[in-house]
Protein backbone atom coordinates (compact mmCIF):
# COMPACT_ATOMS: atom_id res chain seq x y z
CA UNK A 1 30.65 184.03 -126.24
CA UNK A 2 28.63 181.81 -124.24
CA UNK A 3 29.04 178.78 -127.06
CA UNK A 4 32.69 179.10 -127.17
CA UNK A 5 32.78 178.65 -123.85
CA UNK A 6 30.65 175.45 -123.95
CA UNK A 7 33.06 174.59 -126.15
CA UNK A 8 35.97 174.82 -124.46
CA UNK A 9 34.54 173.01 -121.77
CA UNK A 10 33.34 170.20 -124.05
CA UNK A 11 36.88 169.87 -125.40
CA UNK A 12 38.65 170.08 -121.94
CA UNK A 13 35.83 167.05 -120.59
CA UNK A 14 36.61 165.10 -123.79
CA UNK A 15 40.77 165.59 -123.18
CA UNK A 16 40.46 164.47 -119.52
CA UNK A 17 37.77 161.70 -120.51
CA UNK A 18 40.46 160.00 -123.20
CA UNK A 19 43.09 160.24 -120.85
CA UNK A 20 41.64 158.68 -118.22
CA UNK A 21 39.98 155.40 -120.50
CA UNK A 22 43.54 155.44 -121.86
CA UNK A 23 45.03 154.99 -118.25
CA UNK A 24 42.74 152.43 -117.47
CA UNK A 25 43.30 150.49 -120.87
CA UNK A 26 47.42 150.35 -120.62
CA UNK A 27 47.92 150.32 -116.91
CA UNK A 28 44.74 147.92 -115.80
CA UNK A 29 45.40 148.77 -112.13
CA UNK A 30 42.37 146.01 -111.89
CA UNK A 31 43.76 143.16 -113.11
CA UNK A 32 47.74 143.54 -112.11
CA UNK A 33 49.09 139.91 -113.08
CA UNK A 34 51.13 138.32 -110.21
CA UNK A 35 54.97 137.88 -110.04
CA UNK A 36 54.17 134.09 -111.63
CA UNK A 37 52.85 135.41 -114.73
CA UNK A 38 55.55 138.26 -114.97
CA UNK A 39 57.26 136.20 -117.37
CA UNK A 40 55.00 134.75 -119.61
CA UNK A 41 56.03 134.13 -123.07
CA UNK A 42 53.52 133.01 -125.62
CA UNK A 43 53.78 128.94 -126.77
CA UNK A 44 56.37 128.04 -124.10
CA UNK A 45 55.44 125.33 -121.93
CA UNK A 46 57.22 124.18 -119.29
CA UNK A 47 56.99 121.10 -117.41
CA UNK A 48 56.81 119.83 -113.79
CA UNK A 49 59.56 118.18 -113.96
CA UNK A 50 63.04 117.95 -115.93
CA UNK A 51 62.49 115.60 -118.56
CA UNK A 52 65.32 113.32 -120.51
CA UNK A 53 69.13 114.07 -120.72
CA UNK A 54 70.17 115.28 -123.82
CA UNK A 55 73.17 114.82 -126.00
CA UNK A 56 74.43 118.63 -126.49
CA UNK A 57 77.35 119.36 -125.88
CA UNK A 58 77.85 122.89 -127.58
CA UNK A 59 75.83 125.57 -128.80
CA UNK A 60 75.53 128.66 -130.86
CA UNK A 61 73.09 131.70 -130.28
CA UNK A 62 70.79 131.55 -133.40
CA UNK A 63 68.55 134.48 -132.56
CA UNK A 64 67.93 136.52 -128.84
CA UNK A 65 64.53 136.89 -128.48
CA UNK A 66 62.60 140.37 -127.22
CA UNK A 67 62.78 138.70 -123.17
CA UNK A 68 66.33 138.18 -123.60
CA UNK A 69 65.39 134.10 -123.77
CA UNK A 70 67.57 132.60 -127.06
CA UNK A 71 66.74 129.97 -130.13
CA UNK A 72 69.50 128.36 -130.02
CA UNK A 73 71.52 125.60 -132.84
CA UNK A 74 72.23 122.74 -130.54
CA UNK A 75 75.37 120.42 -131.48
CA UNK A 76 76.11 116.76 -129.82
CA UNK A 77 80.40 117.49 -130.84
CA UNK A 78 82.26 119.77 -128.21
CA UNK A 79 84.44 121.29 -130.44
CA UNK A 80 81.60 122.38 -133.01
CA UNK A 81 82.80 125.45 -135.47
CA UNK A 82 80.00 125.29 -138.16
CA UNK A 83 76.68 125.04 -136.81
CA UNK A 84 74.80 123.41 -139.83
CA UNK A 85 72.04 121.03 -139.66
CA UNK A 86 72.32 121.26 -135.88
CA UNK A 87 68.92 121.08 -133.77
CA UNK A 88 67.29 124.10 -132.83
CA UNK A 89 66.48 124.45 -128.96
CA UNK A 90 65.25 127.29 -126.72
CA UNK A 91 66.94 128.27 -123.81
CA UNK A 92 66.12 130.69 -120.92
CA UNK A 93 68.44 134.13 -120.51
CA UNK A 94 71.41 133.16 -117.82
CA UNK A 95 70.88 135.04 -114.29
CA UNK A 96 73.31 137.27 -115.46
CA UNK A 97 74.49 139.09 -117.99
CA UNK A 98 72.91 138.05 -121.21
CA UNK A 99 72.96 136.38 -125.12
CA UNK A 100 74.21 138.26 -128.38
CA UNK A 101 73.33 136.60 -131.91
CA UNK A 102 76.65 134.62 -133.22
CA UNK A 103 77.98 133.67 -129.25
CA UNK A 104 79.39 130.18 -128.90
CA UNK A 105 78.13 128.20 -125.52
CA UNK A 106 79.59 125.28 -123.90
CA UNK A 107 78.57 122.87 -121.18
CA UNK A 108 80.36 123.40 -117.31
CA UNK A 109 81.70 119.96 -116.86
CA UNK A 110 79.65 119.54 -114.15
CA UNK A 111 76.28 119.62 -115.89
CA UNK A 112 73.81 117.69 -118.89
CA UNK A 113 71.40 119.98 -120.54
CA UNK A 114 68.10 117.90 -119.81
CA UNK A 115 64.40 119.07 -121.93
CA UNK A 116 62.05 121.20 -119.11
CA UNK A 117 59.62 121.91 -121.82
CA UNK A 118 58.27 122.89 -125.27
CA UNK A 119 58.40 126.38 -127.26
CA UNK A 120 55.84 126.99 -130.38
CA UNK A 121 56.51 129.20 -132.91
CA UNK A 122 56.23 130.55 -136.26
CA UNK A 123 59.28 130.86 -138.89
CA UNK A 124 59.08 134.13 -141.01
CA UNK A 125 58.37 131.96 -143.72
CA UNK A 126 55.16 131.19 -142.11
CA UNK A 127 56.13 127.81 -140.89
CA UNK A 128 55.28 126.20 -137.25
CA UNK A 129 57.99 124.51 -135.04
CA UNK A 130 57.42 123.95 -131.90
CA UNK A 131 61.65 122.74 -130.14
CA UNK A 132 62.37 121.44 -126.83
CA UNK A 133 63.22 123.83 -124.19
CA UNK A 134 66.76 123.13 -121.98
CA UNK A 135 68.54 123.85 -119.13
CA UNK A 136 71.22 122.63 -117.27
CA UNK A 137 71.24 120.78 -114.28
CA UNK A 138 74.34 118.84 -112.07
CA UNK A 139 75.27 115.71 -113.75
């Protein structure tokens, strides 16, 4: 009787033992990251400073991405329909509401998309790109 119940106990210390190392391993109550690194997406850089203008005047969601962030086909003619052999660009989820593969963008009037940065990736096929990343500022 006496080994069963050494047993038990072993099993109930091991239980509570996993659980807590498995607390500590997904929650890291240690190392919480701070509200600037809340964000962080792997192989996007993002300058200073806005860089260059840039010639877009249209664009077409090519993929959303997990953060709700879009790869986008970038076109320099307004009234773009077919989306081929346009550049590829990555742009940051709008404040609100959000991207769906397929949508059609245009440009306010009022602003130019301008490059803020770089995004690295890797294709399914394997292949790196690394695109400019926009947004859009007053003209």
């Amino acid at each position: 009787m006496k080994r069963i119940f050494v047993f038990l106990l072993g099993m109930l210390a091991g239980a509570v033992l996993f659980a807590g190392i498995s607390y500590l391993v997904v929650y890291r109550p240690w190392n919480e990251p701070d509200s600037a690194f809340l964000d962080y997406v792997p192989g996007l850089t993002v300058f200073e400073e806005a860089g260059e203008e840039m010639p877009y005047k249209s664009f077409e969601i090519l993929q959303t991405l997990y953060n709700g962030n879009a790869l986008v086909n970038a076109s320099k003619d307004r009234n773009e329909t077919r989306f081929i052999n346009c550049d590829i660009v990555y742009m940051f989820k709008p404040e609100t509401g959000g991207y769906y593969d397929g949508q059609v963008l245009k440009i306010p009037g009022n602003k130019v998309p301008r490059i803020i940065g770089t995004y690295y990736y890797k294709t399914e096929a394997g292949h790196s790109k690394t695109v400019p990343v926009i947004a859009f500022y007053d003209n």
